[in-house]
N, C-alpha and C. Protein backbone atom coordinates (compact mmCIF):
# COMPACT_ATOMS: atom_id res chain seq x y z
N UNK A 1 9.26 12.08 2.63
CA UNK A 1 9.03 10.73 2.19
C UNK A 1 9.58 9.77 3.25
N UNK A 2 8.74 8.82 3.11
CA UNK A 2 9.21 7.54 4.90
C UNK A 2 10.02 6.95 4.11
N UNK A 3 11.08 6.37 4.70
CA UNK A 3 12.26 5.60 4.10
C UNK A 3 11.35 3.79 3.68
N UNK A 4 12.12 3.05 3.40
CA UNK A 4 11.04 1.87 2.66
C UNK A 4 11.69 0.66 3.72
N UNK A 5 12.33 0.91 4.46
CA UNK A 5 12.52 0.08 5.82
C UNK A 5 11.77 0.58 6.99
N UNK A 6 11.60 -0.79 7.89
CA UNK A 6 11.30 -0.91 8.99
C UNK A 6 12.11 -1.36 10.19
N UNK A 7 12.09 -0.78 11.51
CA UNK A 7 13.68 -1.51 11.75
C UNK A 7 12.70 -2.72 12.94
N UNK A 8 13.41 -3.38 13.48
CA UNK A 8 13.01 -4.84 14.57
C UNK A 8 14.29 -4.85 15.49
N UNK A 9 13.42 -5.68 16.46
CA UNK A 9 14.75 -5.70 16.87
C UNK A 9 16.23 -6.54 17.17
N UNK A 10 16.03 -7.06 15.87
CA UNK A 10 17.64 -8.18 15.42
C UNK A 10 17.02 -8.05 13.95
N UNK A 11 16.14 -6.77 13.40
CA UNK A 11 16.63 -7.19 11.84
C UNK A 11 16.13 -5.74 11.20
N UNK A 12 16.11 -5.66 10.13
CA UNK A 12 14.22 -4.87 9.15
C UNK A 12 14.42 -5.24 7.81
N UNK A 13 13.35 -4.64 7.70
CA UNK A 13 12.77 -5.13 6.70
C UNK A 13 12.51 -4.59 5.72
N UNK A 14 12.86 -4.51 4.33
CA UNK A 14 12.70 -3.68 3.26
C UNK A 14 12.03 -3.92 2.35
N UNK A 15 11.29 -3.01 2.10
CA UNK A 15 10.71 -3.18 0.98
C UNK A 15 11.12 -2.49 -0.57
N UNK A 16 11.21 -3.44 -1.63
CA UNK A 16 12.07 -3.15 -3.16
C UNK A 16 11.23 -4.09 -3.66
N UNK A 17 11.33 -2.78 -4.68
CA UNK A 17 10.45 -3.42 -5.93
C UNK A 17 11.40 -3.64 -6.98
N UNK A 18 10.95 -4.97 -7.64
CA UNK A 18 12.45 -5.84 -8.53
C UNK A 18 11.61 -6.02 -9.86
N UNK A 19 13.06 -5.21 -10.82
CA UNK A 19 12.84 -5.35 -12.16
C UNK A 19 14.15 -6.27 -12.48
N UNK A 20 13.04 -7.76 -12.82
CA UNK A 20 13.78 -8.78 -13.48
C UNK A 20 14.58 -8.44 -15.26
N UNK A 21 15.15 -9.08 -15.61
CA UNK A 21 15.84 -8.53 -16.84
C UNK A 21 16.06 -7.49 -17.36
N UNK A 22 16.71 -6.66 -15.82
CA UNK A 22 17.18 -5.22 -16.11
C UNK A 22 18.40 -4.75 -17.07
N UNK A 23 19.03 -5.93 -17.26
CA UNK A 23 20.57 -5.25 -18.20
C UNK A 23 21.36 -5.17 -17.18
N UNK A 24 21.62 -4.83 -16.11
CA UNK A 24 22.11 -5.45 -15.16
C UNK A 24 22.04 -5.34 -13.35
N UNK A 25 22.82 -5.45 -12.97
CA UNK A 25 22.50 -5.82 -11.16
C UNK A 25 22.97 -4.24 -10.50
N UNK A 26 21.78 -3.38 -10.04
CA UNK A 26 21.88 -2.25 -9.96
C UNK A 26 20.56 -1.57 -8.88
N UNK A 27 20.80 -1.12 -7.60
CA UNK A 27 20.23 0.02 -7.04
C UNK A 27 19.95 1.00 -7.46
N UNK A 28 18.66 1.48 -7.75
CA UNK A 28 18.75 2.41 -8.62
C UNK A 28 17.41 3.48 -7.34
N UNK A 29 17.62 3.73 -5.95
CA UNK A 29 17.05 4.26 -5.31
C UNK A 29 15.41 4.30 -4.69
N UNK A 30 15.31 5.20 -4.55
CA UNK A 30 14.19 5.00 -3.79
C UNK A 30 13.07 5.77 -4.46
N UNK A 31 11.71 5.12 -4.39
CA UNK A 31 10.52 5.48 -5.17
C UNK A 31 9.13 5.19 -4.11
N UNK A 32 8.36 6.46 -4.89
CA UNK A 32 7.24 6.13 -3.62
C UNK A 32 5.97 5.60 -4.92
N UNK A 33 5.07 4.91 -4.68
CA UNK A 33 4.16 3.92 -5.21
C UNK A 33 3.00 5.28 -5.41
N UNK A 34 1.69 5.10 -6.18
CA UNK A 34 0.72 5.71 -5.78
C UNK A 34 0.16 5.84 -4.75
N UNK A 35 -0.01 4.96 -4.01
CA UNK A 35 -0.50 5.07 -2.64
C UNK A 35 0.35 5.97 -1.75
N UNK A 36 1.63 5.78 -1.66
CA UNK A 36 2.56 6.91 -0.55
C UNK A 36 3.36 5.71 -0.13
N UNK A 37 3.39 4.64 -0.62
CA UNK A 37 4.18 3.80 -0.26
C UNK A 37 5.86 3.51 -0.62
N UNK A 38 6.57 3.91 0.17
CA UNK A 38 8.48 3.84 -0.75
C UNK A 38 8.40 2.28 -0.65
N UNK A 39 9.79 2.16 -1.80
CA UNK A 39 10.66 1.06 -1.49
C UNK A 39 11.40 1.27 -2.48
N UNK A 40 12.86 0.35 -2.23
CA UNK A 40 13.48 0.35 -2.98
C UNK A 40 13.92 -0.11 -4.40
N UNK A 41 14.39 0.50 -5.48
CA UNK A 41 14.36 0.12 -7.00
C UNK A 41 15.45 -0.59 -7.14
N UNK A 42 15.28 -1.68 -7.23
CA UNK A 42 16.31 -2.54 -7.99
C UNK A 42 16.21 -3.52 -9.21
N UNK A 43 17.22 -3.71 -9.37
CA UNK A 43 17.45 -4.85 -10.73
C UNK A 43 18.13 -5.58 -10.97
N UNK A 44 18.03 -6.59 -11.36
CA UNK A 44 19.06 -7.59 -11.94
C UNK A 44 18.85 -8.12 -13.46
N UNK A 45 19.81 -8.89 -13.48
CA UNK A 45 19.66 -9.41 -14.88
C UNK A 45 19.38 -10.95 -15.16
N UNK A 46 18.98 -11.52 -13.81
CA UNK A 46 18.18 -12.66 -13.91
C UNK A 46 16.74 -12.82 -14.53
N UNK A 47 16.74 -14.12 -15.01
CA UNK A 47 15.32 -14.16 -15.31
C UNK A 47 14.40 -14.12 -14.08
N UNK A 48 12.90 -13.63 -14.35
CA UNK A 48 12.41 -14.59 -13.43
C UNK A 48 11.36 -15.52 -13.04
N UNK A 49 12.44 -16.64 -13.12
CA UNK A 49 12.38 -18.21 -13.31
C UNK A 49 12.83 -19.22 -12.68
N UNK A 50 11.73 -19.77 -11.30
CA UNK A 50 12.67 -20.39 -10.70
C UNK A 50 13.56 -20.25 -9.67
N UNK A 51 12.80 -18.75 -9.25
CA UNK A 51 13.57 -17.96 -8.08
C UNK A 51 14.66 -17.41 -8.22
N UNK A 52 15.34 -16.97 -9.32
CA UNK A 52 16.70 -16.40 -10.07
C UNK A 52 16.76 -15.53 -9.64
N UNK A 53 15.74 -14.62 -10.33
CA UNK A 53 15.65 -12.89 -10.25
C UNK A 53 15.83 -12.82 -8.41
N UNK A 54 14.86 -13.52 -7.44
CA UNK A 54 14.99 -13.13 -6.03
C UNK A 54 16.71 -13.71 -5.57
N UNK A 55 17.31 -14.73 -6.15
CA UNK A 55 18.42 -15.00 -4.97
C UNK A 55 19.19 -14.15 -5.83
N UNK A 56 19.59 -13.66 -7.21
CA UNK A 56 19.51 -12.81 -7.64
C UNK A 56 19.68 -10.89 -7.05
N UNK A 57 18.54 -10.76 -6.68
CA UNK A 57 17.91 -9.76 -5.83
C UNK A 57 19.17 -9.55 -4.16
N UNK A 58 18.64 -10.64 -3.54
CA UNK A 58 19.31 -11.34 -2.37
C UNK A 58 21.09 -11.06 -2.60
N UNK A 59 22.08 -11.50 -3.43
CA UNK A 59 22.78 -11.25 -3.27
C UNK A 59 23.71 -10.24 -3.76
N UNK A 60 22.42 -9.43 -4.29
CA UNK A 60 22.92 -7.77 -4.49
C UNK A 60 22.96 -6.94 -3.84
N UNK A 61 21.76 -7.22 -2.22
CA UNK A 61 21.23 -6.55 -1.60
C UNK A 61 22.72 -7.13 -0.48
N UNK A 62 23.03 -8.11 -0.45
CA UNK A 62 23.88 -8.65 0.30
C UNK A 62 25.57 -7.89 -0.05
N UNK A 63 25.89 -8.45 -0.92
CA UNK A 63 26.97 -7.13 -1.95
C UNK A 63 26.98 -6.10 -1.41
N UNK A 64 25.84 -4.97 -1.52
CA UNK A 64 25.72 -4.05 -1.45
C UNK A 64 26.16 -3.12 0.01
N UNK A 65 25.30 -4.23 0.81
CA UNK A 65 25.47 -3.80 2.16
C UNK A 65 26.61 -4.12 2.86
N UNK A 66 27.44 -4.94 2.27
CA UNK A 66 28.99 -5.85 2.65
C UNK A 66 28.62 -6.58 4.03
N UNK A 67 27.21 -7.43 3.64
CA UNK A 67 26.91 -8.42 4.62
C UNK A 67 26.88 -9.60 3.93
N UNK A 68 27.04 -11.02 4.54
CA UNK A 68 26.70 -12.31 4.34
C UNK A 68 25.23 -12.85 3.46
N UNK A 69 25.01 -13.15 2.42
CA UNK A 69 23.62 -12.81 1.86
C UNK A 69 23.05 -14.32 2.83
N UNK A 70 23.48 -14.94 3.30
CA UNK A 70 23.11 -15.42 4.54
C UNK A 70 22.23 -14.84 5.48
N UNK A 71 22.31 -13.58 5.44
CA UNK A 71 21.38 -12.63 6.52
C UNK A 71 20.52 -11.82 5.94
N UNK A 72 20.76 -11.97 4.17
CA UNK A 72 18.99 -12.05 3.73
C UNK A 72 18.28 -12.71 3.44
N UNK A 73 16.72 -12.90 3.77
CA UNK A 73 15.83 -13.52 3.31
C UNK A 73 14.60 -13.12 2.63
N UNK A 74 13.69 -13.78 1.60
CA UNK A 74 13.01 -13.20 1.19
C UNK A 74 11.62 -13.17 2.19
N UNK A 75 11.30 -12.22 2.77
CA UNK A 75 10.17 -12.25 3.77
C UNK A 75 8.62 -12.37 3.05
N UNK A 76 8.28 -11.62 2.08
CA UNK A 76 7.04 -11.76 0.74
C UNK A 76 7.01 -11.47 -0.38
N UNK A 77 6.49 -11.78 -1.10
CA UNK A 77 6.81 -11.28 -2.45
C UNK A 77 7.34 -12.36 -3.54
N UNK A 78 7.37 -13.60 -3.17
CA UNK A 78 8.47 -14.33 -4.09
C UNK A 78 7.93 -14.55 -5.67
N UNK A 79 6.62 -14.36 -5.78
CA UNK A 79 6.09 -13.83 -7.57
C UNK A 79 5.98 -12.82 -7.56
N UNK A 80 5.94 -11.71 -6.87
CA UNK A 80 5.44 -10.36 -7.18
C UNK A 80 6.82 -9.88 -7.54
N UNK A 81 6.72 -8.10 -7.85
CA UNK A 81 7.57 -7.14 -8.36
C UNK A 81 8.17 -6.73 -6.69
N UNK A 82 6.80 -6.82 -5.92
CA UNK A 82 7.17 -5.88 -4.89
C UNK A 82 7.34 -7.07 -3.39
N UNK A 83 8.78 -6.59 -3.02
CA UNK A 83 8.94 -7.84 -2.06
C UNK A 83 9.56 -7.00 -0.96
N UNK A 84 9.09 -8.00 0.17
CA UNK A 84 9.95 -7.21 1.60
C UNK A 84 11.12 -8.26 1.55
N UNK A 85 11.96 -7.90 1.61
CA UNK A 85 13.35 -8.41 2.42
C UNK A 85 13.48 -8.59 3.92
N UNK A 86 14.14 -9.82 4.57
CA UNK A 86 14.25 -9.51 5.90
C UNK A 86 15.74 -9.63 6.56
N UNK A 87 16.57 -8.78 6.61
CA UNK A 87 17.97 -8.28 6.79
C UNK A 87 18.43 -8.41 8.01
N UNK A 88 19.25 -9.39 8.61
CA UNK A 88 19.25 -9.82 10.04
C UNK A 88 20.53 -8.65 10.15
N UNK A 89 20.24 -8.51 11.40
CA UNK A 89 21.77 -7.97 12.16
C UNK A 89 21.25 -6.68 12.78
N UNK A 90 22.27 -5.71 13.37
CA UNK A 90 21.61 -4.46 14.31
C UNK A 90 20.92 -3.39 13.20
N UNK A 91 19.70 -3.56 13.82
CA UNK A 91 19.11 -2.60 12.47
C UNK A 91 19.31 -0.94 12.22
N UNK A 92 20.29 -0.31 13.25
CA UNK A 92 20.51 0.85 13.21
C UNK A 92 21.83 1.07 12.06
N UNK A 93 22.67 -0.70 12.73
CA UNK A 93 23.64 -0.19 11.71
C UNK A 93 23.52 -0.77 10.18
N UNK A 94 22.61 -1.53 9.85
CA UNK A 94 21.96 -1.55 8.90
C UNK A 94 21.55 -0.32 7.80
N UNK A 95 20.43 0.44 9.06
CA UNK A 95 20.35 1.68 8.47
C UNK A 95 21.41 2.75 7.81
N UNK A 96 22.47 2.51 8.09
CA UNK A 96 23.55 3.58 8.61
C UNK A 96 24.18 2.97 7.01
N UNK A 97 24.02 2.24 6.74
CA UNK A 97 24.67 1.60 5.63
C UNK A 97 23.51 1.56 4.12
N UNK A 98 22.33 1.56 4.32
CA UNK A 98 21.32 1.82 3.43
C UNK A 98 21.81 3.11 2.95
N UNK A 99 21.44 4.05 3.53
CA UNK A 99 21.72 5.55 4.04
C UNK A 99 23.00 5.92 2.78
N UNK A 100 23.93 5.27 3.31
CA UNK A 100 25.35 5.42 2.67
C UNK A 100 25.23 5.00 0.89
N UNK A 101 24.65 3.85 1.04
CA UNK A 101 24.74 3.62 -0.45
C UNK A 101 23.66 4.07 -1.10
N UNK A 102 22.43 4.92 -0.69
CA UNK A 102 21.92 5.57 -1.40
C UNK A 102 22.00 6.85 -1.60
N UNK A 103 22.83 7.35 -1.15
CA UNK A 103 23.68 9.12 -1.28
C UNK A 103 24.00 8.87 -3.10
């Protein structure tokens, strides 16, 4: 299975699919789509209303990685389920830290 990032070179880019009014703010791994497509499962317990659920989203993904949610942005997706993220900083060690918290 391809991991649901892409790396650049000062960022990448992830793709997670977000379940708004999950019960609460939680990674819950990696899933591949019908097509063969991964990304990552997450949730929060925002509505979404108003862009909640994404800054929401944003500073879980930020949390998570023990980066500045400053250095995420939402790249597409801002009505959909399924959104790319765009995660500034060295994207290897980015990776290296995805990696970690999804063990």
């Amino acid at each position: 299975m391809n991991p649901p990032w892409k790396l650049f070179g000062d960022h990448l880019r992830l793709a997670v699919r977000l379940t708004p009014n999950g019960g609460h703010n939680a990674i819950d791994g990696i899933e591949a789509d019908g097509g063969g497509e991964t990304h990552l499962k997450a949730r929060v317990t925002s509505v979404p209303e108003k862009g909640e659920a994404n800054k929401a989203l944003i500073l879980l993904i930020a949390q998570s990685l023990r980066i500045p949610k400053s250095s995420v942005s939402l790249a597409s997706g801002e009505t959909a389920r399924k959104k790319i993220l765009r995660i500034e900083g060295d994207p290897e060690d980015l990776v290296k830290k995805l990696e970690m918290l999804l063990r």
